[in-house]
C-alpha atoms as a PDB file:
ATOM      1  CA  UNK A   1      -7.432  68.120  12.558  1.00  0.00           C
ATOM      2  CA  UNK A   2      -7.149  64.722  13.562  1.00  0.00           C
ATOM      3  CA  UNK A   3      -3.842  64.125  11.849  1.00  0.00           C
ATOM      4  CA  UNK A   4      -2.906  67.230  14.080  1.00  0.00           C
ATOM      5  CA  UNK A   5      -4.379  66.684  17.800  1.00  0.00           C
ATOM      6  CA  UNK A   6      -5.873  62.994  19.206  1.00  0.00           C
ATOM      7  CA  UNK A   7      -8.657  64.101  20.879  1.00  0.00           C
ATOM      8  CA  UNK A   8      -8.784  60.794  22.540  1.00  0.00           C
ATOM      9  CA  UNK A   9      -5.350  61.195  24.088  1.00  0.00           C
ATOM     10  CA  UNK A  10      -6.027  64.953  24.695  1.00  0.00           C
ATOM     11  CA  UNK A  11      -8.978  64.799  26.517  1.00  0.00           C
ATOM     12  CA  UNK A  12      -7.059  61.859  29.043  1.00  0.00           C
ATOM     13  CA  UNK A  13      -4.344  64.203  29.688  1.00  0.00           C
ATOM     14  CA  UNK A  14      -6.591  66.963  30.573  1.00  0.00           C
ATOM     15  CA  UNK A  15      -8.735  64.569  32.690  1.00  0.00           C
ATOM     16  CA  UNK A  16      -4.972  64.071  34.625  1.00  0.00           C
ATOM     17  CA  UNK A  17      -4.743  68.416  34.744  1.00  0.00           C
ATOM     18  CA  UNK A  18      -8.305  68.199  36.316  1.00  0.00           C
ATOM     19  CA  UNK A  19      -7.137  65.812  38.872  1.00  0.00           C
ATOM     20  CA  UNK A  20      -5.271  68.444  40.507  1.00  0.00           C
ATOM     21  CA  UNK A  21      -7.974  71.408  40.728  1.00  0.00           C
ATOM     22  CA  UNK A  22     -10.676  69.402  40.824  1.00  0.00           C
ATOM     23  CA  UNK A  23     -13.287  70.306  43.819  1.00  0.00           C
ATOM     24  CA  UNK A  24     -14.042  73.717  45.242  1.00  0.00           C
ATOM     25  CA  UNK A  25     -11.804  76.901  45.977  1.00  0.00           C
ATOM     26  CA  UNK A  26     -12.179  78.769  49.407  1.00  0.00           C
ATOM     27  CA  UNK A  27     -12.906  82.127  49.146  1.00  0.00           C
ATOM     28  CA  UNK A  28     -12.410  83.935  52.236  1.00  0.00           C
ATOM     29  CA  UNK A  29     -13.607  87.327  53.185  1.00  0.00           C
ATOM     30  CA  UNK A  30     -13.667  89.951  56.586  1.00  0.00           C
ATOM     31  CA  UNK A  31     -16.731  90.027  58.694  1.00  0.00           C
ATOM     32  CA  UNK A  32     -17.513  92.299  61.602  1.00  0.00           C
ATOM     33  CA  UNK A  33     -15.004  92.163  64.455  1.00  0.00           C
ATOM     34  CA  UNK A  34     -12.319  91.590  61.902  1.00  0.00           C
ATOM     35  CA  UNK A  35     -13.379  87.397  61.632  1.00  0.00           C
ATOM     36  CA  UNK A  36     -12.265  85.619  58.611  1.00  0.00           C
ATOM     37  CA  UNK A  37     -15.200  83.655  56.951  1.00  0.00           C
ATOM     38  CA  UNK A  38     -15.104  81.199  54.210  1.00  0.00           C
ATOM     39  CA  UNK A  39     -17.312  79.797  51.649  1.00  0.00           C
ATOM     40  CA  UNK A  40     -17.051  76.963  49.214  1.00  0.00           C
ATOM     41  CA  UNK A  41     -16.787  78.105  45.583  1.00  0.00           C
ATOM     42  CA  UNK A  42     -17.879  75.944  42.727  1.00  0.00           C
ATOM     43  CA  UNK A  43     -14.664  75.180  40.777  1.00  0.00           C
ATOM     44  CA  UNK A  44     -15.048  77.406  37.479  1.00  0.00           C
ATOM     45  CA  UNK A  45     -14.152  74.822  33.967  1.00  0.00           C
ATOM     46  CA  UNK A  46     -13.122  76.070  30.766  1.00  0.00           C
ATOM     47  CA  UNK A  47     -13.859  74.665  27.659  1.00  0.00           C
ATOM     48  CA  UNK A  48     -10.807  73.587  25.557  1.00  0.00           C
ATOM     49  CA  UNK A  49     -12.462  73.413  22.084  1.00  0.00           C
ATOM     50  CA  UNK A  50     -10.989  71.497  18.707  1.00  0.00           C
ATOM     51  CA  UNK A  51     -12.074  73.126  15.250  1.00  0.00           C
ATOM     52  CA  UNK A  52     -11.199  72.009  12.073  1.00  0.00           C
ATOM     53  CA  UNK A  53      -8.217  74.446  11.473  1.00  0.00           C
ATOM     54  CA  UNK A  54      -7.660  75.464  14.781  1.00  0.00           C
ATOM     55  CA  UNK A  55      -8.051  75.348  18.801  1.00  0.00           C
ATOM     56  CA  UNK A  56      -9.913  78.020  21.210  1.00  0.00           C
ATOM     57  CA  UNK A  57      -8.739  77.548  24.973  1.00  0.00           C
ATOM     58  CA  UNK A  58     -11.931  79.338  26.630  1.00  0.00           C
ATOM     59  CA  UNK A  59     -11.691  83.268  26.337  1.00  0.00           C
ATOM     60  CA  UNK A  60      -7.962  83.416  24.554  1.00  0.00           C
ATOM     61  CA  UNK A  61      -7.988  83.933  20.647  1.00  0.00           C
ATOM     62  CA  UNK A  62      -9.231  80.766  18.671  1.00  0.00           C
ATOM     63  CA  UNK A  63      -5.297  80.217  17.294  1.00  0.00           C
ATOM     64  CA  UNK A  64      -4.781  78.034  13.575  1.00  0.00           C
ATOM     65  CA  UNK A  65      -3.001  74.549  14.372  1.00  0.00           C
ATOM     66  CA  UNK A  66      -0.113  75.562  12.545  1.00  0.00           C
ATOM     67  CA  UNK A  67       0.625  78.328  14.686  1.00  0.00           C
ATOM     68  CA  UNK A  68       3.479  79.082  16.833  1.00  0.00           C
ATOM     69  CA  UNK A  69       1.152  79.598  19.884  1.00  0.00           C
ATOM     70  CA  UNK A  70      -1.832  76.241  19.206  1.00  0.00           C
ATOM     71  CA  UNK A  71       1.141  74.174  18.904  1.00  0.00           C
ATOM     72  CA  UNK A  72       2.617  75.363  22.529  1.00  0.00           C
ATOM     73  CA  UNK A  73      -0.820  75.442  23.880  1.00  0.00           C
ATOM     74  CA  UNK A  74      -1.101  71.555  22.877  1.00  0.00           C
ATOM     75  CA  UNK A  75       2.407  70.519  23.564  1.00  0.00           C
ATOM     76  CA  UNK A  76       1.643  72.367  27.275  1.00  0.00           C
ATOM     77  CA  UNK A  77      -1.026  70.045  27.757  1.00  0.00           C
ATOM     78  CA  UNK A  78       0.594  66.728  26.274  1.00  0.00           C
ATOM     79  CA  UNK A  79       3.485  67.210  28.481  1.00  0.00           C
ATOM     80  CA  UNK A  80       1.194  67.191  31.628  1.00  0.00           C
ATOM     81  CA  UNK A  81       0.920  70.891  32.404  1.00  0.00           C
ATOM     82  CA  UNK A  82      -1.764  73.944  32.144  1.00  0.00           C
ATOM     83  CA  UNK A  83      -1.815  76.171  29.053  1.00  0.00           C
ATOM     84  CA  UNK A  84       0.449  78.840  29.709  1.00  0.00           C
ATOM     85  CA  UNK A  85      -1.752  81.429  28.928  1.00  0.00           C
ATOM     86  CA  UNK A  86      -3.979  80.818  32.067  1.00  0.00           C
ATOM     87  CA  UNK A  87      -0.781  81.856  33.967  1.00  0.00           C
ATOM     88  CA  UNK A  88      -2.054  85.210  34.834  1.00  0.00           C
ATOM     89  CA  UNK A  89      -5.573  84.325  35.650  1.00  0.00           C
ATOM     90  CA  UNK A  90      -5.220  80.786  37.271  1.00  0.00           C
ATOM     91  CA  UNK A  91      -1.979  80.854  38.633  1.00  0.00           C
ATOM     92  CA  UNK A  92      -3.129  77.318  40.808  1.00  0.00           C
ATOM     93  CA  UNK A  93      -4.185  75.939  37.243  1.00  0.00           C
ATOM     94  CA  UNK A  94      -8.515  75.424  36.421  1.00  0.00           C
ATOM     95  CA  UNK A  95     -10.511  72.721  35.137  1.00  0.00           C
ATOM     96  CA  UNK A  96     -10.771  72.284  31.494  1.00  0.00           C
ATOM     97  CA  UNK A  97     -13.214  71.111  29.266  1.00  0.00           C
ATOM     98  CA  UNK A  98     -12.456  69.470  25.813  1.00  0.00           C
ATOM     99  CA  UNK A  99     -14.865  70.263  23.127  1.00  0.00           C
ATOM    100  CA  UNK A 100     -15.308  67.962  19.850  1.00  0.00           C
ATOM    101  CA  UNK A 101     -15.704  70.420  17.006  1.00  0.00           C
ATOM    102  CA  UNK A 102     -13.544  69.349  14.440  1.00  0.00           C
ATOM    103  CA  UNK A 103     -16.046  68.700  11.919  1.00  0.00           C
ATOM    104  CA  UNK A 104     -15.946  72.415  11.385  1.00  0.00           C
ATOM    105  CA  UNK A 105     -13.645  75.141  10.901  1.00  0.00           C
ATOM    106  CA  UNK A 106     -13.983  77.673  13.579  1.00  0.00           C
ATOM    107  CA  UNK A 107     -15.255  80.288  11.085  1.00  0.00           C
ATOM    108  CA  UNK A 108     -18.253  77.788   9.715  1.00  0.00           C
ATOM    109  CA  UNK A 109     -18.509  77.356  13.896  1.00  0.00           C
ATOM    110  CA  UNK A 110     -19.224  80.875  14.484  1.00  0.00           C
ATOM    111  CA  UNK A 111     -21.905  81.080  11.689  1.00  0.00           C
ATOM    112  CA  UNK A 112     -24.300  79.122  13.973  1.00  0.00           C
ATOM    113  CA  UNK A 113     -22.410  79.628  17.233  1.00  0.00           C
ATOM    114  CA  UNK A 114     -26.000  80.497  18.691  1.00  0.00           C
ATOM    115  CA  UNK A 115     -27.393  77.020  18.263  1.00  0.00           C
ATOM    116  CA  UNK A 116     -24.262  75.506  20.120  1.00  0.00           C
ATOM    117  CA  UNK A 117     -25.680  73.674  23.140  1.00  0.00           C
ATOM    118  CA  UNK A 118     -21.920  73.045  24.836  1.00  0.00           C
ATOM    119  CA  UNK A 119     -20.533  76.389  24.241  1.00  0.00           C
ATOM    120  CA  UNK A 120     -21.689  80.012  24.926  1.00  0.00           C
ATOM    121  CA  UNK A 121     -20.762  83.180  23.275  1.00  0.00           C
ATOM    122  CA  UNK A 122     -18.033  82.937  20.965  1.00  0.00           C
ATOM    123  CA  UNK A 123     -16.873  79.530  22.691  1.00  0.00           C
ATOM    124  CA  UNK A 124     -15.321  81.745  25.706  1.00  0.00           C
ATOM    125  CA  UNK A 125     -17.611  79.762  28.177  1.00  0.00           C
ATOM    126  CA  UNK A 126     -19.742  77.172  28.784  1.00  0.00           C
ATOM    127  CA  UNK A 127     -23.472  76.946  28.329  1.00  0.00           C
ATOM    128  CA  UNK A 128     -25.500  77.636  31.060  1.00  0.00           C
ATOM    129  CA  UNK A 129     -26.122  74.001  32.733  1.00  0.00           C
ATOM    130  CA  UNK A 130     -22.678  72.509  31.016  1.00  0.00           C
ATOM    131  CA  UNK A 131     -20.344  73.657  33.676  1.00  0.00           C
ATOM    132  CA  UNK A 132     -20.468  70.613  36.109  1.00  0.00           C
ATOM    133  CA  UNK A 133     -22.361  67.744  34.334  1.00  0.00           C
ATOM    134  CA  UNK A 134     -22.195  63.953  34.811  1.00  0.00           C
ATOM    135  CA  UNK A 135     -19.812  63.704  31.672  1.00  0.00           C
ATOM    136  CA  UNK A 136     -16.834  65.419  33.262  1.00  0.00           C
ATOM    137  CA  UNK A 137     -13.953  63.439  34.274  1.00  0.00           C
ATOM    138  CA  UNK A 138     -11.196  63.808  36.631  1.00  0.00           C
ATOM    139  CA  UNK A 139      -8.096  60.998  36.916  1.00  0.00           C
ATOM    140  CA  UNK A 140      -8.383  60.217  41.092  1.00  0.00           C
ATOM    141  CA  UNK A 141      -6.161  57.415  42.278  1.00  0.00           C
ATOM    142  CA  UNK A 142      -5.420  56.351  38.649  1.00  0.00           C
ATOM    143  CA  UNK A 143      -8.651  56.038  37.893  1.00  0.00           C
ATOM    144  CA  UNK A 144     -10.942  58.139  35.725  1.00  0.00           C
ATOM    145  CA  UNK A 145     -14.130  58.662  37.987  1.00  0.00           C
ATOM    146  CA  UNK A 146     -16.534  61.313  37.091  1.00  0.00           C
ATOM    147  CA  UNK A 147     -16.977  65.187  38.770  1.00  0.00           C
ATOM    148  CA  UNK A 148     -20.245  65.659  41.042  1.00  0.00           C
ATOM    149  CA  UNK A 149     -22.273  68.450  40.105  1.00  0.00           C
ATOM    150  CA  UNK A 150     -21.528  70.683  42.744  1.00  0.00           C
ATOM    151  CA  UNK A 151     -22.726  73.705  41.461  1.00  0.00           C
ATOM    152  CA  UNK A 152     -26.022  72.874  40.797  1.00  0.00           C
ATOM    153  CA  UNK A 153     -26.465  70.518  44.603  1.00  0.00           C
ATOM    154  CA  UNK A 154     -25.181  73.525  45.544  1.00  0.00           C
ATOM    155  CA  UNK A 155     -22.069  71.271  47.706  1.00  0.00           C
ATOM    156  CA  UNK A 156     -18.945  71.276  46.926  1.00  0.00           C
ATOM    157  CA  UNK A 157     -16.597  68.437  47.114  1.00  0.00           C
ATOM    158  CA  UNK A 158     -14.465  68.273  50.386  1.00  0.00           C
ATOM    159  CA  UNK A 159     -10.712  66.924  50.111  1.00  0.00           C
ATOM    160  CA  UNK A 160      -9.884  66.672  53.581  1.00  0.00           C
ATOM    161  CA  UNK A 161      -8.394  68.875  55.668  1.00  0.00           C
ATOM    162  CA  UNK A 162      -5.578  70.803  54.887  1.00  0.00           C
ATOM    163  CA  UNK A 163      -2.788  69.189  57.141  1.00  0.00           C
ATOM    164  CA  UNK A 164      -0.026  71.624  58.186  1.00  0.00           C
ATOM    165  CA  UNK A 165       3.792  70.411  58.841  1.00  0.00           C
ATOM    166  CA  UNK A 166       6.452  72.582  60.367  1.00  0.00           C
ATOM    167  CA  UNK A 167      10.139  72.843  59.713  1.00  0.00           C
ATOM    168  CA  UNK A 168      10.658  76.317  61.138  1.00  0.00           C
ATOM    169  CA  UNK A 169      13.362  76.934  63.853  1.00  0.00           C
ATOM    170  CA  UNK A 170      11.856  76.955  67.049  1.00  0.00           C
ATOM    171  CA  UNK A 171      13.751  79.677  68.257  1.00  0.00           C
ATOM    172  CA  UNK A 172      13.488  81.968  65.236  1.00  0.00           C
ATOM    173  CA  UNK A 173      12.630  85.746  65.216  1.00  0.00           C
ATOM    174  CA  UNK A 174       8.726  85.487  64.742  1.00  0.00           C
ATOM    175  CA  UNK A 175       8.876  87.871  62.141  1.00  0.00           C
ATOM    176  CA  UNK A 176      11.343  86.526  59.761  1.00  0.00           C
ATOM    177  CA  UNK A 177       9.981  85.711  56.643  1.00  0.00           C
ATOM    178  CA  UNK A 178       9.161  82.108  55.916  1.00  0.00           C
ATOM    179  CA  UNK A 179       7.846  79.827  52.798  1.00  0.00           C
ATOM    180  CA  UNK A 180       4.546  78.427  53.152  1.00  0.00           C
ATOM    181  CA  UNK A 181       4.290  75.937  50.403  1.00  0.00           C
ATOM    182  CA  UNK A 182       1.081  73.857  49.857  1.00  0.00           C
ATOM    183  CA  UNK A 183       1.890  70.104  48.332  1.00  0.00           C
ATOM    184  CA  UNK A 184      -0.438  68.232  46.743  1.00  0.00           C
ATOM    185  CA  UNK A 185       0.669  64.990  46.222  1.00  0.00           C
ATOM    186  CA  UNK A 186      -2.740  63.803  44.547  1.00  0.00           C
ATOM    187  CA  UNK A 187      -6.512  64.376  43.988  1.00  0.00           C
ATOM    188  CA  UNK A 188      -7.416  63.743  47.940  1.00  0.00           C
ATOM    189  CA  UNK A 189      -4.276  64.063  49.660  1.00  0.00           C
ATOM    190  CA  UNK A 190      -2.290  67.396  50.057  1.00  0.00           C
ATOM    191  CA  UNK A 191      -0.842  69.432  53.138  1.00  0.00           C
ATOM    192  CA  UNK A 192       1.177  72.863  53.726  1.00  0.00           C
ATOM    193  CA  UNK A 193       4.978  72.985  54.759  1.00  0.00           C
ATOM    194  CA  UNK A 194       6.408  75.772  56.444  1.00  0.00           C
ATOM    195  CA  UNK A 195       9.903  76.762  55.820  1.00  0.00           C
ATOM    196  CA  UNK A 196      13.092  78.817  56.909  1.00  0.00           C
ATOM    197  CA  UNK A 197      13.897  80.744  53.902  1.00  0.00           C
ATOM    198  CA  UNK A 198      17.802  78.819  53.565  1.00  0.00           C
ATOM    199  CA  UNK A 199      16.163  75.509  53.641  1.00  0.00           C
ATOM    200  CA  UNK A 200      16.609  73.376  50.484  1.00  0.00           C
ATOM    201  CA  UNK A 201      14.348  71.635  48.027  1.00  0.00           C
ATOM    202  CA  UNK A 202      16.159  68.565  49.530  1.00  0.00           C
ATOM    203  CA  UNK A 203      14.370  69.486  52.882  1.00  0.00           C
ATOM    204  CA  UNK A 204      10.931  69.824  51.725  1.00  0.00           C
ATOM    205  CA  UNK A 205      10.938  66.610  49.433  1.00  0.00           C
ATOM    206  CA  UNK A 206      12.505  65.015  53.181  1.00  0.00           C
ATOM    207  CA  UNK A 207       9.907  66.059  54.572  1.00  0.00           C
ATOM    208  CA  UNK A 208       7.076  65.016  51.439  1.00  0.00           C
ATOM    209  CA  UNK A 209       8.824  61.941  52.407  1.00  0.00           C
ATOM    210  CA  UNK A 210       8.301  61.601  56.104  1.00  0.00           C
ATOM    211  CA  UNK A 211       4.883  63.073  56.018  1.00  0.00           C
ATOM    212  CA  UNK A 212       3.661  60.313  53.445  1.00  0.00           C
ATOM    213  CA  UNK A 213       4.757  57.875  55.335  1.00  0.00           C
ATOM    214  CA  UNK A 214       2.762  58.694  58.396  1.00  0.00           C
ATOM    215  CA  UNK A 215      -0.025  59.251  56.526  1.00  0.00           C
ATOM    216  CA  UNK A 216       0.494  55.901  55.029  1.00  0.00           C
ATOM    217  CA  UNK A 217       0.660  57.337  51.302  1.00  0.00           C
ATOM    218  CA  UNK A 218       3.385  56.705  48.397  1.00  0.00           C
ATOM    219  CA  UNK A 219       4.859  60.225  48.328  1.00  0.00           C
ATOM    220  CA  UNK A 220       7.386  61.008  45.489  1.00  0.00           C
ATOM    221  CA  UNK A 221       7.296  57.410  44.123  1.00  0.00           C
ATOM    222  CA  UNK A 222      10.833  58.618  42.702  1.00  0.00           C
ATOM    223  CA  UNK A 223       9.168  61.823  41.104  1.00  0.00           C
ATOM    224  CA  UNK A 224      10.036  65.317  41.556  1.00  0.00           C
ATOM    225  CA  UNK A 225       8.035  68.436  42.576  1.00  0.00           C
ATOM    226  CA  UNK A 226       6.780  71.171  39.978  1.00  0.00           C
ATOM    227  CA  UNK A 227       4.730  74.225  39.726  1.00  0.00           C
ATOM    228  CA  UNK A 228       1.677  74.646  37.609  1.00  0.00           C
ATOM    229  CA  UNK A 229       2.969  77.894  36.155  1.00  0.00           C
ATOM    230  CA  UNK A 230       5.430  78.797  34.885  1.00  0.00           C
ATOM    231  CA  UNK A 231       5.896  74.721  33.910  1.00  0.00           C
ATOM    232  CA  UNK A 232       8.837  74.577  36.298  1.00  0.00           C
ATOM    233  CA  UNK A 233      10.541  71.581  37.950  1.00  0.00           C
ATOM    234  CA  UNK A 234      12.924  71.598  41.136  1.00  0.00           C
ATOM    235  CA  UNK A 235      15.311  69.119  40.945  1.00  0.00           C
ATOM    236  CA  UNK A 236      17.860  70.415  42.823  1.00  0.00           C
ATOM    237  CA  UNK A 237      18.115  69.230  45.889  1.00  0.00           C
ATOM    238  CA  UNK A 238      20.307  72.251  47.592  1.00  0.00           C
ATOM    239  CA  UNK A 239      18.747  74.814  46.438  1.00  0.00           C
ATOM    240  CA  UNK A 240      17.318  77.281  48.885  1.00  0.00           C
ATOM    241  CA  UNK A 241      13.485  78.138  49.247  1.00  0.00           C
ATOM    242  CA  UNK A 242      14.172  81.745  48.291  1.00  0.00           C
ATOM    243  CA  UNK A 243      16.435  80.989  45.570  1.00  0.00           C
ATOM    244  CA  UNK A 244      13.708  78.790  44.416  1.00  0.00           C
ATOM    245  CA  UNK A 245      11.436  81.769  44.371  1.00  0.00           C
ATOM    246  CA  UNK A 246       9.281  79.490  46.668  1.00  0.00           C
ATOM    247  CA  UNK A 247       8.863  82.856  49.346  1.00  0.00           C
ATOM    248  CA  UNK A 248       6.025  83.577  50.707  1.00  0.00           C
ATOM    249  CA  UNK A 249       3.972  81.019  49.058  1.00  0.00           C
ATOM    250  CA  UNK A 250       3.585  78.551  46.829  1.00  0.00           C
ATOM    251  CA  UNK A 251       1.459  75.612  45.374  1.00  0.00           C
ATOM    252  CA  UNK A 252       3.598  72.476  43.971  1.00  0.00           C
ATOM    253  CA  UNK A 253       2.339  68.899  42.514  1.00  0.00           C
ATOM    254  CA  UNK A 254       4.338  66.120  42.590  1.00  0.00           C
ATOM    255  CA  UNK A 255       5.375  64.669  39.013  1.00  0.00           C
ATOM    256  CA  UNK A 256       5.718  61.200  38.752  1.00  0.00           C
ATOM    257  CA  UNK A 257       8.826  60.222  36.271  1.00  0.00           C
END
C-alpha cells in the first residue's frame, strides 16, 4: 500500500482540503413571526482510511487500490480537490480525516472492527470522542496549525464576518435574477459578490482584486478561481455568470498556480 498511496503526502494535501471547510456551518431555521435564527454547527469530519489493499472514504464502499474508482478518489485528492463522491452530500466540500491502516487488509480490518478506537461501525464514521481532537490539522496561512475542539467546548470557531460586495446595476429591475457567489480566498478571509447575470468571470476576479486590496490581502496571487465540485476551473475571463452556471449561487476557492 505504500508503494501505492504516501500517506505522508496524503494526509498534507488533505490538511490543505480542510483549510477551506474548516470551522462551523450556520444552520438557519424560522422562528415565530417569520425571524430567521442561526446556530453554529460543529463541522462534521470524515475519516479517509488506508488498508492494505484498498481505501474507504467514510460511508462510500471500501474500493481495492487498483480500481478504476480508489485511483480517482486519490488522484481527486492529490490534485487539491474533494473526492468526487461527496458531490451530492457536501456540495461546499467536508473535513476529512486520514486513517493509518495499512498494516491490514480491509477484510482482516473488519474481523476486529469492534476494537477499533479511531473508527466506528464499518469505518463509515468516527468514534465517539475522535471527531474534533487535538491531532487534527488544518493548513491556515501556510501553516499547519491544529483544529480546536469545538464540538466538545461546545464553540465553534468564528472566521469573521461574511463581508458582502456589490456589482449590481443600480438601476436594475429588483427582481431580476442575480449571482450571489461566496469567495473564499483562504482559511480566515472570504466575502460574497453579487452579480448581474451578463457579467464575466473577468468582473468578479476584478473585483477579488479590488476587494483584497482594501482589505490589505494577496488576492489571486496569479491563481484562478474553482469550485469544489464538480473539480471545475474558470479561466475564462469573458464568460458570463450564467454561462458559468454561477446563477443563483455559488461557493468558489481561489487556486494558487
Amino acid at each position: 500500500a505504500e508503494e501505492l498511496v504516501d500517506l505522508q503526502v496524503m494526509s498534507s494535501r488533505v490538511a490543505e482540503l480542510n483549510g477551506l471547510v474548516e470551522g462551523a456551518r450556520v444552520q438557519r431555521s424560522g422562528g415565530p413571526g417569520g425571524a430567521i435564527y442561526a446556530r453554529f454547527v460543529a463541522e462534521e469530519i470524515l475519516p479517509l482510511t488506508f488498508f492494505q489493499d484498498g481505501v474507504k472514504l467514510g460511508p462510500c464502499a471500501f474500493q481495492f487500490y487498483h480500481s478504476r474508482a480508489a485511483q480517482q478518489l486519490i488522484q481527486d485528492i492529490m490534485d487539491g480537490y474533494f473526492p468526487y463522491e461527496l458531490k451530492q452530500d457536501y456540495p461546499d466540500g467536508v473535513m476529512l480525516k486520514v486513517i493509518d491502516r495499512v498494516s491490514q487488509t480491509f477484510g482482516a480490518w473488519k474481523e476486529n472492527a469492534s476494537h477499533d478506537r479511531d473508527l466506528a461501525g464499518t469505518g463509515d464514521r468516527l468514534a465517539v470522542g475522535k471527531v474534533l481532537n487535538g491531532g487534527d490539522k488544518v493548513v491556515r496561512g501556510g501553516e499547519i496549525c491544529k483544529v480546536r475542539d469545538a464540538a466538545r467546548s461546545g464553540r465553534a470557531r468564528s472566521c469573521g464576518p461574511e463581508k458582502e460586495v456589490s456589482l449590481l446595476v443600480p438601476t436594475r429591475p429588483e427582481k431580476d435574477p442575480i449571482a450571489r457567489v461566496q469567495v473564499r480566498i483562504d482559511q480566515d478571509h472570504r466575502a460574497v459578490f453579487c452579480l448581474e447575470v451578463w457579467q464575466t468571470v473577468g468582473d468578479l476576479e476584478d473585483a477579488v482584486e479590488q476587494w483584497c486590496s482594501d482589505e490589505g490581502l494577496d488576492g489571486l496571487r496569479g491563481g484562478h478561481l474553482r469550485t469544489a465540485f464538480p473539480p471545475r476551473s474558470y479561466v475564462d475571463r469573458e464568460q458570463s455568470m450564467s454561462d458559468a452556471q454561477l446563477v443563483p449561487s455559488a461557493t468558489l476557492f481561489v487556486a494558487t498556480s
